[in-house]
C-alpha atoms as a PDB file:
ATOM      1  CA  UNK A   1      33.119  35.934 -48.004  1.00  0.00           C
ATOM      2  CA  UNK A   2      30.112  33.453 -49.541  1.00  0.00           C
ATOM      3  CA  UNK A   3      31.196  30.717 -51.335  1.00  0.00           C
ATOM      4  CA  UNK A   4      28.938  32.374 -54.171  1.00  0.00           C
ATOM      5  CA  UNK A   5      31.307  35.283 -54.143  1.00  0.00           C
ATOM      6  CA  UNK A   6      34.273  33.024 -54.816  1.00  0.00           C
ATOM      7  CA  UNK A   7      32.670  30.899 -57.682  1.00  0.00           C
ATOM      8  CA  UNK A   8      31.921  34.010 -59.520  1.00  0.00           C
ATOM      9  CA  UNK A   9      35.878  35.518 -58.676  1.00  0.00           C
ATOM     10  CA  UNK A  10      37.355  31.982 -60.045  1.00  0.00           C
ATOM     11  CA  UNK A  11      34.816  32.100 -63.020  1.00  0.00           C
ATOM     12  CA  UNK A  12      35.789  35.213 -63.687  1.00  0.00           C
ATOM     13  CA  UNK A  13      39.110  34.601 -63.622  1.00  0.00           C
ATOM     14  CA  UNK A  14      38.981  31.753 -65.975  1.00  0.00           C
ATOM     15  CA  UNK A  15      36.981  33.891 -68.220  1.00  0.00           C
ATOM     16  CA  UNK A  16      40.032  36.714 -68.329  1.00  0.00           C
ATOM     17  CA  UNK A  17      42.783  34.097 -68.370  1.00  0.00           C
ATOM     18  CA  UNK A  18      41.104  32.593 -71.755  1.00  0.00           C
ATOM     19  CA  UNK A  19      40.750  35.702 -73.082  1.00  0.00           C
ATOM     20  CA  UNK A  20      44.861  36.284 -72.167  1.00  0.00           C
ATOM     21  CA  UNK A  21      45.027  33.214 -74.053  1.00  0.00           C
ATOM     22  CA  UNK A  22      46.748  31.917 -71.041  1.00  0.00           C
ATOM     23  CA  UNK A  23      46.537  27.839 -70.260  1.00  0.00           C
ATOM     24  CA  UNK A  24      46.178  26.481 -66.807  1.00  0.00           C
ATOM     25  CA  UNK A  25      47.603  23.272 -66.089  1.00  0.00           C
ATOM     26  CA  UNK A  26      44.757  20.085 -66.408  1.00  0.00           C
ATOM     27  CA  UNK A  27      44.718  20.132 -62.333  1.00  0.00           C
ATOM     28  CA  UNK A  28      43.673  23.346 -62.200  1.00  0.00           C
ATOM     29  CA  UNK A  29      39.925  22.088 -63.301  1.00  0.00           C
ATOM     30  CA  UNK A  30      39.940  19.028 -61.393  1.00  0.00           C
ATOM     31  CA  UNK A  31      37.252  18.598 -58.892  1.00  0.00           C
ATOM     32  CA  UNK A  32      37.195  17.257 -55.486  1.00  0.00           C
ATOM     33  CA  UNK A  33      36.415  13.858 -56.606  1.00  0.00           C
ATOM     34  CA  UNK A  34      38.937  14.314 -59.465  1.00  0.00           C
ATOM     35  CA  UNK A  35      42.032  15.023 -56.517  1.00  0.00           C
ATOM     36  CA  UNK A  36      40.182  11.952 -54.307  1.00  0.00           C
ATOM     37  CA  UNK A  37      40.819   9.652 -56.962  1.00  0.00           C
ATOM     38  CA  UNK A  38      44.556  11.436 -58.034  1.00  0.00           C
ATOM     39  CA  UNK A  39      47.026   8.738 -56.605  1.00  0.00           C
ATOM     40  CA  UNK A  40      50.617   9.281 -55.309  1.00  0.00           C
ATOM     41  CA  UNK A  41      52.190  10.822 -58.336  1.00  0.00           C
ATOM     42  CA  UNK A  42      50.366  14.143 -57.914  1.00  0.00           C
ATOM     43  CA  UNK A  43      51.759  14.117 -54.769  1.00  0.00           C
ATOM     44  CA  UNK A  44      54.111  16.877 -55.829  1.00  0.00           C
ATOM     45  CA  UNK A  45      51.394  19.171 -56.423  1.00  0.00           C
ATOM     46  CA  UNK A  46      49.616  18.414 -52.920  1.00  0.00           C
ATOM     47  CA  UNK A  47      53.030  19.130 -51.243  1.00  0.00           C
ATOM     48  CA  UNK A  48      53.859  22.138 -52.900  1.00  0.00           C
ATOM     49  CA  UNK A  49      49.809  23.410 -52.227  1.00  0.00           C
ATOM     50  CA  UNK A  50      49.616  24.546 -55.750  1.00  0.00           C
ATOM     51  CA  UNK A  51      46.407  25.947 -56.897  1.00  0.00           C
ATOM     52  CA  UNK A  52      43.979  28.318 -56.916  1.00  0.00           C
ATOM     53  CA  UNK A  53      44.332  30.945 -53.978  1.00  0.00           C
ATOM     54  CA  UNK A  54      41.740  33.622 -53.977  1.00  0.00           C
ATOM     55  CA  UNK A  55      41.857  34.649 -50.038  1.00  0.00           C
END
């Protein structure tokens, strides 16, 4: 699968959420940089692997 496949799948999908008026949590937009700078007490999240899997 491209990578421009996903983007438009996870834009998408933000797109029909909103429209559920259903909120993600504020991780859920980070970027890489954001989760590179995230220090130990999101560690909880990178344990548990929560996030966005589209495979």
């Amino acid at each position: 699968m491209k990578r421009s496949e996903l983007n438009a799948i996870l834009r998408e999908s933000k797109q029909f959420l909103e429209r559920m008026n259903f909120h993600l949590p504020v991780w859920a937009h980070w970027s890489p940089e954001d989760w590179a700078r995230a220090g130990h007490e999101h560690d909880e999240i990178r344990d548990n692997m929560l996030g966005w899997d589209i495979t």
